[in-house]
PDB file of N, CA and C in Angstrom:
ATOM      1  N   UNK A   1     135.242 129.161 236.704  1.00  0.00           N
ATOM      2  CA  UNK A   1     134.643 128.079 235.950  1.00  0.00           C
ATOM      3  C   UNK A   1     133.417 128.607 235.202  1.00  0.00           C
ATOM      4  N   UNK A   2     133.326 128.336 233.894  1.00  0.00           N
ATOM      5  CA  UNK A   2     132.383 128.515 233.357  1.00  0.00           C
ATOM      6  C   UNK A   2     131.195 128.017 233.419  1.00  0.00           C
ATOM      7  N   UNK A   3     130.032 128.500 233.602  1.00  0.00           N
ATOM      8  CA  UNK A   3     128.870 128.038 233.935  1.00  0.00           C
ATOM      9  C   UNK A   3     128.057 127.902 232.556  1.00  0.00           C
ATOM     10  N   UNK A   4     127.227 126.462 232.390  1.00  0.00           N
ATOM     11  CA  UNK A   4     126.643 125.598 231.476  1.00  0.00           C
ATOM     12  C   UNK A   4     125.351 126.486 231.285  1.00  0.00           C
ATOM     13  N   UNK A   5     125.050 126.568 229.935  1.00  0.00           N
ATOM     14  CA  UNK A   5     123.283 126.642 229.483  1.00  0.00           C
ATOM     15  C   UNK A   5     122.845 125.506 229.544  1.00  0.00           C
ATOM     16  N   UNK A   6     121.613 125.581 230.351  1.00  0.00           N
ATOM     17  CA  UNK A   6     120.827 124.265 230.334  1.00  0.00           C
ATOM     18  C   UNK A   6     120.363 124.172 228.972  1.00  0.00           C
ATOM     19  N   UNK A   7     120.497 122.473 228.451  1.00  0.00           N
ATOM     20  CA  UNK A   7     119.994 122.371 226.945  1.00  0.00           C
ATOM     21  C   UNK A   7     118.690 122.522 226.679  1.00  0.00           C
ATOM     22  N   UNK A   8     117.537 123.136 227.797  1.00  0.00           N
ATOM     23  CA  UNK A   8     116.240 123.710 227.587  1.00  0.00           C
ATOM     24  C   UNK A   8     116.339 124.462 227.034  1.00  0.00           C
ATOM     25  N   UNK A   9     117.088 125.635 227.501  1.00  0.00           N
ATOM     26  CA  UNK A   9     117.064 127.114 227.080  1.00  0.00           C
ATOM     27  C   UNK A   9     117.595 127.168 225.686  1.00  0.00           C
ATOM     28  N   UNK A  10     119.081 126.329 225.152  1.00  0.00           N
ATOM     29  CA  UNK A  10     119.351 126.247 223.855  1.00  0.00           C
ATOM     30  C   UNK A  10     118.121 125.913 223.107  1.00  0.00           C
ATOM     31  N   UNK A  11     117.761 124.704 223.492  1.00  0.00           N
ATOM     32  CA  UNK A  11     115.933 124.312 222.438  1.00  0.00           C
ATOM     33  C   UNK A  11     115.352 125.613 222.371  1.00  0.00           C
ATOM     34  N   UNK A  12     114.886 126.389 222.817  1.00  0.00           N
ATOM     35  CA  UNK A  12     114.136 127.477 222.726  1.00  0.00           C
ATOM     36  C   UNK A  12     114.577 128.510 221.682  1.00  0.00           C
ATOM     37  N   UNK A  13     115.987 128.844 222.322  1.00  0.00           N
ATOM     38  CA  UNK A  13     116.425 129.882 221.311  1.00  0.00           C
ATOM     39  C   UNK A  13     116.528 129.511 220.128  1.00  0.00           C
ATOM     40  N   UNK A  14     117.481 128.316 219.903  1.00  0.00           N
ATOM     41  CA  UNK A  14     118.259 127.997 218.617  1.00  0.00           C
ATOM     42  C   UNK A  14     116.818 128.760 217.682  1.00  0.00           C
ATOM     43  N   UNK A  15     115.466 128.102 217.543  1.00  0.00           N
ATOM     44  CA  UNK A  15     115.145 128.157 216.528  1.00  0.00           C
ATOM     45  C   UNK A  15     114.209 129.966 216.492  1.00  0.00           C
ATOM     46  N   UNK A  16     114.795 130.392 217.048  1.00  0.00           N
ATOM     47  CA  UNK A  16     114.511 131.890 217.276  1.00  0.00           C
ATOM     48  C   UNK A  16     115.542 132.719 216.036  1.00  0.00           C
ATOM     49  N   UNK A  17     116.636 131.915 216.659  1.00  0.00           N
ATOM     50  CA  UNK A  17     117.618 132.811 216.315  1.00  0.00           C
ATOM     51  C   UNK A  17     117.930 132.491 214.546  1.00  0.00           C
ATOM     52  N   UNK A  18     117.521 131.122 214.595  1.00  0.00           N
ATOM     53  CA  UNK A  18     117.543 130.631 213.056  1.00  0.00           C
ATOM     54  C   UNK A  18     116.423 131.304 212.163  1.00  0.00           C
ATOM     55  N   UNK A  19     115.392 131.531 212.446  1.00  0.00           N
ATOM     56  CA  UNK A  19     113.994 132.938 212.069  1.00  0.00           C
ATOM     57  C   UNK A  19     114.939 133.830 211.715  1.00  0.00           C
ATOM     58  N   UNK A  20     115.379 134.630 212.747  1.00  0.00           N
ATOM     59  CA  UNK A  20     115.671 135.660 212.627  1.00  0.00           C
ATOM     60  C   UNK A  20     116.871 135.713 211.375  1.00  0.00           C
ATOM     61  N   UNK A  21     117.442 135.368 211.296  1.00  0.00           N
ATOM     62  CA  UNK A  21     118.947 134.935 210.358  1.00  0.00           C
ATOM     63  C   UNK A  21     118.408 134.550 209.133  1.00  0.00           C
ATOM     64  N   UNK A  22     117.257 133.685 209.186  1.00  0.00           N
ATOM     65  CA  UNK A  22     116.483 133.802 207.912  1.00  0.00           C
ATOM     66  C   UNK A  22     115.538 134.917 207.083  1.00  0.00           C
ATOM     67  N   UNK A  23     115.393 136.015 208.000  1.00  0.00           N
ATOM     68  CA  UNK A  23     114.873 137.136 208.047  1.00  0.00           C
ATOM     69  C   UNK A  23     115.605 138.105 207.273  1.00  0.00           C
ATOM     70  N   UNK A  24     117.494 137.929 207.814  1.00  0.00           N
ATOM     71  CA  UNK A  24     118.117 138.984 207.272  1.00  0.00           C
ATOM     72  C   UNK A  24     118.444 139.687 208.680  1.00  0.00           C
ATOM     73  N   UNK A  25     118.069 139.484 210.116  1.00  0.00           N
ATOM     74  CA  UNK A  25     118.559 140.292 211.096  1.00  0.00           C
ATOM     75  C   UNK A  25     119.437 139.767 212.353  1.00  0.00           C
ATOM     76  N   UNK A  26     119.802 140.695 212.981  1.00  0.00           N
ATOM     77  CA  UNK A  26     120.786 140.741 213.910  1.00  0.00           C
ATOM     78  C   UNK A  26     120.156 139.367 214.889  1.00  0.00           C
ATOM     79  N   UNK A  27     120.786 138.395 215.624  1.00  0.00           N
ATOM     80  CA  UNK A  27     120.253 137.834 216.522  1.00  0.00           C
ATOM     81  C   UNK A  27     120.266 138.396 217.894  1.00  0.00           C
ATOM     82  N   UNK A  28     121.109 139.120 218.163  1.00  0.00           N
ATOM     83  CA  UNK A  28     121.479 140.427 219.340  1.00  0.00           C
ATOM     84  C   UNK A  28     120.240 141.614 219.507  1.00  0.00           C
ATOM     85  N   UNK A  29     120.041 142.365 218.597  1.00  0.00           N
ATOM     86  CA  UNK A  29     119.429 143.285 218.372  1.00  0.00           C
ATOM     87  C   UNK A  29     118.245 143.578 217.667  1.00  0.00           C
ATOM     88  N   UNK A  30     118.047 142.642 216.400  1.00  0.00           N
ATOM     89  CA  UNK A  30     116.982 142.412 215.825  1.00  0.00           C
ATOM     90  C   UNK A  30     117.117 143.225 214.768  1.00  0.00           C
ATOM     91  N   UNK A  31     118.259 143.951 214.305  1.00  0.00           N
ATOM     92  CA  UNK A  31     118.260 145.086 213.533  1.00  0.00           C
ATOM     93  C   UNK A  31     118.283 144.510 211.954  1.00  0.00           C
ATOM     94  N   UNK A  32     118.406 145.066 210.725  1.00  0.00           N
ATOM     95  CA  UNK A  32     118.790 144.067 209.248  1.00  0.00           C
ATOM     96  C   UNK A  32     119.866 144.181 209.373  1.00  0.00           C
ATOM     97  N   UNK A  33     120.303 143.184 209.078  1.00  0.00           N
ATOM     98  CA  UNK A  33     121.861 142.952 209.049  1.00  0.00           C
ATOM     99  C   UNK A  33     122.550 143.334 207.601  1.00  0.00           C
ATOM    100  N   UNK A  34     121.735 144.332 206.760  1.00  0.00           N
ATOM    101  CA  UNK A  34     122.430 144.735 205.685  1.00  0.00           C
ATOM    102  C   UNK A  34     122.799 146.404 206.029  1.00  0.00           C
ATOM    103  N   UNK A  35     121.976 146.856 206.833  1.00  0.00           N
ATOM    104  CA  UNK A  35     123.120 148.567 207.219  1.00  0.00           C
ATOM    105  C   UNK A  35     124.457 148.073 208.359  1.00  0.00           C
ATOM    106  N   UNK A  36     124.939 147.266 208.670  1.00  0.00           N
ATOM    107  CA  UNK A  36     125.909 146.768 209.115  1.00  0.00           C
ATOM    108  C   UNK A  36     126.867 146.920 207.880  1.00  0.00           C
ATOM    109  N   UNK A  37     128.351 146.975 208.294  1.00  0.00           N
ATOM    110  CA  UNK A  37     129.269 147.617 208.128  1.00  0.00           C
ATOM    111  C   UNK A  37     129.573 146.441 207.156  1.00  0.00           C
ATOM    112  N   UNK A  38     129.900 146.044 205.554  1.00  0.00           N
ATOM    113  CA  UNK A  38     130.296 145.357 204.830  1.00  0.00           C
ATOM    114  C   UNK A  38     131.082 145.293 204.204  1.00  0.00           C
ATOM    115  N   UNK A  39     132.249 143.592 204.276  1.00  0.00           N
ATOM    116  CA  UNK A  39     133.403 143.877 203.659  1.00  0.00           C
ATOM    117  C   UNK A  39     133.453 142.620 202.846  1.00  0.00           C
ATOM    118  N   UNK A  40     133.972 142.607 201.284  1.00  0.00           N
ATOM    119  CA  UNK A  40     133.776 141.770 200.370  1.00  0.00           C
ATOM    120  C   UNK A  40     134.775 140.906 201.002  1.00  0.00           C
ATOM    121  N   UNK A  41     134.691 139.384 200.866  1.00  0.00           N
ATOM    122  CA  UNK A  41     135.494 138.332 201.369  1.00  0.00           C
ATOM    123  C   UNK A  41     135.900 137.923 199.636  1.00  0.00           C
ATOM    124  N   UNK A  42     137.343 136.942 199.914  1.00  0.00           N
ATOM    125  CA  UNK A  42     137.833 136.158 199.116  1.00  0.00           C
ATOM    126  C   UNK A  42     137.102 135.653 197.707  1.00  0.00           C
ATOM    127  N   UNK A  43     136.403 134.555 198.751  1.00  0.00           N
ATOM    128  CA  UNK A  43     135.490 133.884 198.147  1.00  0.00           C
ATOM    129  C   UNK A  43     134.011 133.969 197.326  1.00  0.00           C
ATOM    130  N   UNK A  44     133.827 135.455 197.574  1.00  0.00           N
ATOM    131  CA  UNK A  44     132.777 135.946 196.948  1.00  0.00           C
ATOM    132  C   UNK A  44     131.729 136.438 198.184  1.00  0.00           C
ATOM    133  N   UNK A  45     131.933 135.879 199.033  1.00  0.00           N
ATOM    134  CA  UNK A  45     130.374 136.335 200.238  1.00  0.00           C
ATOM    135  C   UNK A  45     130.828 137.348 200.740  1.00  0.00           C
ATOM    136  N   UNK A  46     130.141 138.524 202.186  1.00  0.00           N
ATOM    137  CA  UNK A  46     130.493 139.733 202.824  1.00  0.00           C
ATOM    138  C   UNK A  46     130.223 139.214 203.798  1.00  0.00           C
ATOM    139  N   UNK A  47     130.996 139.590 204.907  1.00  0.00           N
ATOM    140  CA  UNK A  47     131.450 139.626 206.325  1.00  0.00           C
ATOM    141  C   UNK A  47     131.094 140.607 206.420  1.00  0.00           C
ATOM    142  N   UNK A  48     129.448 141.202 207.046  1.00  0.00           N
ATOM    143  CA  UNK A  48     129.133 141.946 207.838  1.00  0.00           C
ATOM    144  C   UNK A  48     128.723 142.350 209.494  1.00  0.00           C
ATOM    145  N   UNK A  49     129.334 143.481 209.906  1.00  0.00           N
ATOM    146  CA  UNK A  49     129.718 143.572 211.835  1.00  0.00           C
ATOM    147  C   UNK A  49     128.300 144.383 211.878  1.00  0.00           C
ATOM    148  N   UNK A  50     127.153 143.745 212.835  1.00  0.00           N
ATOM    149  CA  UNK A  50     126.240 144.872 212.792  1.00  0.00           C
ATOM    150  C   UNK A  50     126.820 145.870 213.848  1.00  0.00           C
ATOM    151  N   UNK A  51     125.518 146.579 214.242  1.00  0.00           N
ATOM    152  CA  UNK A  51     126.103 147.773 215.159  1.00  0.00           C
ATOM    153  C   UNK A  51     126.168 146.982 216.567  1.00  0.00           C
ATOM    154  N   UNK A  52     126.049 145.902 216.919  1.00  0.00           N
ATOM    155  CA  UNK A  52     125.929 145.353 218.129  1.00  0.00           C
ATOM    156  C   UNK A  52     127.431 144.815 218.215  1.00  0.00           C
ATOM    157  N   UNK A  53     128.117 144.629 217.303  1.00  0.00           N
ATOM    158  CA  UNK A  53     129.403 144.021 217.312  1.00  0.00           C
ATOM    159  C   UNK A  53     129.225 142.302 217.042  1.00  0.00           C
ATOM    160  N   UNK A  54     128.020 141.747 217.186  1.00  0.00           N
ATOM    161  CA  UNK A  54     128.150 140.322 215.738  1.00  0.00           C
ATOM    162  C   UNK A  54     128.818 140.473 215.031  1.00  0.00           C
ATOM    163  N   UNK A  55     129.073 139.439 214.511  1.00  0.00           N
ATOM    164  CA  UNK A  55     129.703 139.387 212.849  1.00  0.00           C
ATOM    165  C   UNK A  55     128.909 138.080 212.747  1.00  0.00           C
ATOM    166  N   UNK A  56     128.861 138.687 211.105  1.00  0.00           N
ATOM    167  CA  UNK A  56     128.274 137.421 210.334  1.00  0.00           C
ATOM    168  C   UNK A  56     128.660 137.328 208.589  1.00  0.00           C
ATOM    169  N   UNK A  57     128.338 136.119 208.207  1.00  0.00           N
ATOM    170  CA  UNK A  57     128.422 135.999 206.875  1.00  0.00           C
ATOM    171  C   UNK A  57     127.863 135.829 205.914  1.00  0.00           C
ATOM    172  N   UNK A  58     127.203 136.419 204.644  1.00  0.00           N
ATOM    173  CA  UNK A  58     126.640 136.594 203.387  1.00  0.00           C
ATOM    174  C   UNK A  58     126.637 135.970 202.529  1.00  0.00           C
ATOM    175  N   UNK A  59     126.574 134.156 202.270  1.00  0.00           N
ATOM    176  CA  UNK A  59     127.088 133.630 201.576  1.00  0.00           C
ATOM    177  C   UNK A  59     126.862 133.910 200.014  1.00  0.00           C
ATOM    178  N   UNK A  60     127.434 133.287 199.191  1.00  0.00           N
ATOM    179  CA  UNK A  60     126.947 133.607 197.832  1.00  0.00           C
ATOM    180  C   UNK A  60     125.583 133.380 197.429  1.00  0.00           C
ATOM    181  N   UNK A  61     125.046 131.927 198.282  1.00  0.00           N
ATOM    182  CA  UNK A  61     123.822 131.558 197.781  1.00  0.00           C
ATOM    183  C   UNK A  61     122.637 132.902 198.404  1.00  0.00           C
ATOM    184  N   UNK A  62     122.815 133.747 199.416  1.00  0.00           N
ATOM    185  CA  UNK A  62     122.008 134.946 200.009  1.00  0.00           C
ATOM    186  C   UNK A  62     121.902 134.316 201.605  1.00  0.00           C
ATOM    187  N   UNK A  63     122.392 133.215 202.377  1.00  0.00           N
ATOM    188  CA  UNK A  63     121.860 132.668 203.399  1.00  0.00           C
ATOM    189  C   UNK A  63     122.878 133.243 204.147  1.00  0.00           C
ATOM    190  N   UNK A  64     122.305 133.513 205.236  1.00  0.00           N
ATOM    191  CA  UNK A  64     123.004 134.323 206.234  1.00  0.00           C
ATOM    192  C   UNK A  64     123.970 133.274 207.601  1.00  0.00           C
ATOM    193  N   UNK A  65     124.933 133.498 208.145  1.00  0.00           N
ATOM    194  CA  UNK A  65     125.233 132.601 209.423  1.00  0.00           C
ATOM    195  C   UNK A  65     126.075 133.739 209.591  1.00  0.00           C
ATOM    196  N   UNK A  66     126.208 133.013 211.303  1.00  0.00           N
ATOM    197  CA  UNK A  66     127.187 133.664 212.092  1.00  0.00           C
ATOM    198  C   UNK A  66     128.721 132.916 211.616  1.00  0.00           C
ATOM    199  N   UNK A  67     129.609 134.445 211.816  1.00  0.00           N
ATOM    200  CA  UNK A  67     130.898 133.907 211.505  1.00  0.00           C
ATOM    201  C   UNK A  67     131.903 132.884 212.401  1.00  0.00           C
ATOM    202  N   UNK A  68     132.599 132.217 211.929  1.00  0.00           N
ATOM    203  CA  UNK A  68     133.282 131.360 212.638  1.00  0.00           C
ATOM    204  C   UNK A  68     134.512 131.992 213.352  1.00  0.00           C
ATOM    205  N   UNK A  69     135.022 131.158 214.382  1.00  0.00           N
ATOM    206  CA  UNK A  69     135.981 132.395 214.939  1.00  0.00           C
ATOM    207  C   UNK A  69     137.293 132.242 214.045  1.00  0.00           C
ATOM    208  N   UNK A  70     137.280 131.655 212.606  1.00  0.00           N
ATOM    209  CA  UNK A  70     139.023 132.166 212.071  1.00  0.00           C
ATOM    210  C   UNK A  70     138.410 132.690 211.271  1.00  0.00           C
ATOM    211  N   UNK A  71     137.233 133.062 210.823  1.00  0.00           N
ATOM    212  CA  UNK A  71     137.042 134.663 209.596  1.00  0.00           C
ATOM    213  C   UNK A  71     136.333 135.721 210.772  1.00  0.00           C
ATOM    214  N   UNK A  72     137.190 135.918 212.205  1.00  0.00           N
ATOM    215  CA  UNK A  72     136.815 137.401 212.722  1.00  0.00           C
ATOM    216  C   UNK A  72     138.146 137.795 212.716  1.00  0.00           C
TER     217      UNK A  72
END
């Protein structure tokens, strides 16, 4: 059985991790998420894997998110 994050600990991070992503870096590692490994998508944005094994996405507008699990 999978064991729950208390929704304290989510409050805390979420807006850590949203900094950081606004920054341009890894939420794992802290690294820039532009020497990560980049591959042009469809639609115009890049699906980049940092070295931690994240993936994330580049949208056109420059805003960064984590990828969803049907573009890994």
């Amino acid at each position: 059985m999978a064991r729950r994050v208390p929704r304290v600990f989510k409050n805390v991070i979420a807006p850590v991790q949203a900094w950081l992503m606004a920054q341009g870096r890894c939420v794992g590692c802290g690294r820039d998420l532009t020497e990560g490994k980049s591959t042009k998508r469809r639609d115009g944005s890049h699906k980049v894997i940092c070295s931690c094994g994240r993936i994330f996405v580049n949208e056109k507008n420059g805003k960064w998110r984590r990828a969803l699990l049907e573009e890994v």
